[in-house]
Protein backbone atom coordinates (compact mmCIF):
# COMPACT_ATOMS: atom_id res chain seq x y z
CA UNK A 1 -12.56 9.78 21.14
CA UNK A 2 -10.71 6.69 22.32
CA UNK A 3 -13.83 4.57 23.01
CA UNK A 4 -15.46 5.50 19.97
CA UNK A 5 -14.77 4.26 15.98
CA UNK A 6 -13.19 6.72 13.90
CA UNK A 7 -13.42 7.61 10.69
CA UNK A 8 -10.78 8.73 8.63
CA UNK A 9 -10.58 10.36 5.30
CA UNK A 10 -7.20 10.36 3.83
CA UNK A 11 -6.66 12.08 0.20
CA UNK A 12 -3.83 12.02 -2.00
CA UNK A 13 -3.12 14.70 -4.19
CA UNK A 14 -0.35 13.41 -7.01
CA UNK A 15 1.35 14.80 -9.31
CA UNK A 16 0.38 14.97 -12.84
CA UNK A 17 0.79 11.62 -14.93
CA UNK A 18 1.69 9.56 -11.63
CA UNK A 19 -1.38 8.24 -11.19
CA UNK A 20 -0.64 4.45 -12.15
CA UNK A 21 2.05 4.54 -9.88
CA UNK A 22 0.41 5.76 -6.53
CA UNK A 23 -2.80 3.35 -7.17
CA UNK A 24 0.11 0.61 -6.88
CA UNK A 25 1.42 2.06 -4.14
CA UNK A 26 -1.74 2.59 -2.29
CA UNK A 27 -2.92 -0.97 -3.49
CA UNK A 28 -0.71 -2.43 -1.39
CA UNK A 29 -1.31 -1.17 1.75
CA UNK A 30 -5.01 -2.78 1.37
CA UNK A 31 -4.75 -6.59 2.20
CA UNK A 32 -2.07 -6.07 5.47
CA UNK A 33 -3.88 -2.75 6.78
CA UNK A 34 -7.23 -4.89 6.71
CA UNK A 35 -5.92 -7.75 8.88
CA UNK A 36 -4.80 -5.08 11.70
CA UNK A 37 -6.26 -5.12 14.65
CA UNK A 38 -9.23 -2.59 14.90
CA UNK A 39 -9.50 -2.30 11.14
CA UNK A 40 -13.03 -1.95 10.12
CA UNK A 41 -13.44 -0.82 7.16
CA UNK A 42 -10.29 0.55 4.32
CA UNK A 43 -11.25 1.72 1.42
CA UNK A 44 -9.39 3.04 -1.78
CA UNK A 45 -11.14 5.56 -3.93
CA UNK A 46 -9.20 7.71 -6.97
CA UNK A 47 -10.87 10.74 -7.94
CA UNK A 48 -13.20 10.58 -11.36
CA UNK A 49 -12.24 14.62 -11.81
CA UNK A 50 -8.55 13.55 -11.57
CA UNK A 51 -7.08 10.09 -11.78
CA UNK A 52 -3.50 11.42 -10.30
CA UNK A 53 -6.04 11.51 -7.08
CA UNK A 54 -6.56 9.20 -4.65
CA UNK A 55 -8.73 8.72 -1.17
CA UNK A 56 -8.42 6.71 1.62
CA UNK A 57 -12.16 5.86 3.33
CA UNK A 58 -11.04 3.88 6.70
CA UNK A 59 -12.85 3.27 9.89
CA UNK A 60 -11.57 1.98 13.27
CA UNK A 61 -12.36 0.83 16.20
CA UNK A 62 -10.84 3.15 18.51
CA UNK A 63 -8.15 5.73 18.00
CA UNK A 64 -5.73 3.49 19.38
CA UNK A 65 -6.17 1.07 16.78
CA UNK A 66 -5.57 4.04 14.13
CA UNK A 67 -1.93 5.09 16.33
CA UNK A 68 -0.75 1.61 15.92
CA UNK A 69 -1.73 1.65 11.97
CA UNK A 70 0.27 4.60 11.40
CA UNK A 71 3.54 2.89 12.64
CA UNK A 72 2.95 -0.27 10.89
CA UNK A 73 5.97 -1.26 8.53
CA UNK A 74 4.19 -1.07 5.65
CA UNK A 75 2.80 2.25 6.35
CA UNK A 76 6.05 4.37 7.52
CA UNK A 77 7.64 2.37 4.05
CA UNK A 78 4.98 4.32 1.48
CA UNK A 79 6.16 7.20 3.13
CA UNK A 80 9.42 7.93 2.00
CA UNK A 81 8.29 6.89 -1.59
CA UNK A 82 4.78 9.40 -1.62
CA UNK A 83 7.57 11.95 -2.03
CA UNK A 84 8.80 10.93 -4.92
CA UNK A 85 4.89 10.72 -6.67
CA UNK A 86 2.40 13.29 -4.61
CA UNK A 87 2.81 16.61 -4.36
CA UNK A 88 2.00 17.59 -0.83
CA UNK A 89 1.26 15.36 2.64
CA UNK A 90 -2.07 13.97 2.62
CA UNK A 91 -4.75 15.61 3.58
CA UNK A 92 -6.34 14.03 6.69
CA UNK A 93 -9.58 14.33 8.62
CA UNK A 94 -11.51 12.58 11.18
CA UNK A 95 -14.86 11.96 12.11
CA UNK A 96 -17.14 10.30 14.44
CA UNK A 97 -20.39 9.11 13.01
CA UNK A 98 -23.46 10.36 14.96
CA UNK A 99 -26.25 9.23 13.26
């Protein structure tokens, strides 16, 4: 997978009325995570069934480029606060695009 882009899916499930909050949260990852290296494509979607819901729609060029995004400074710093407003881990996938 390291020689091929990646697709990743990242969703948010928050907790009920916290919605406003995480979108400015999540806002803010947008402009530095799109000047990383290998950054494609980072997207921010929030659910129409559920506003407190939020997905990520990023592509990369390699999976390296993805391991050094998740260590970034303003990554590992939403962390500790996503406690506080979702109420579980993200849920995330990855893909390859084939066609």
């Amino acid at each position: 997978m390291e020689n091929k882009k990646l697709t990743v899916l990242a969703v948010f499930t928050g907790k009920i009325g916290m919605g406003d909050k995480i979108e400015n949260e999540l806002k803010a990852l947008i402009g530095p995570t799109r000047k990383e290296t290998g950054c494609i494509e980072y997207r921010l979607h929030r659910s129409k069934d559920n506003p407190d819901n939020f997905m990520f729609y990023e592509t990369w060029i390699s999976k390296g480029d993805l391991d050094k995004h998740l260590k970034t400074e303003h990554l590992t710093t939403i962390g500790a606060r996503a406690n506080t407003l979702c109420a579980s881990s993200p849920t995330v996938t990855f893909w390859e695009e084939y066609a």
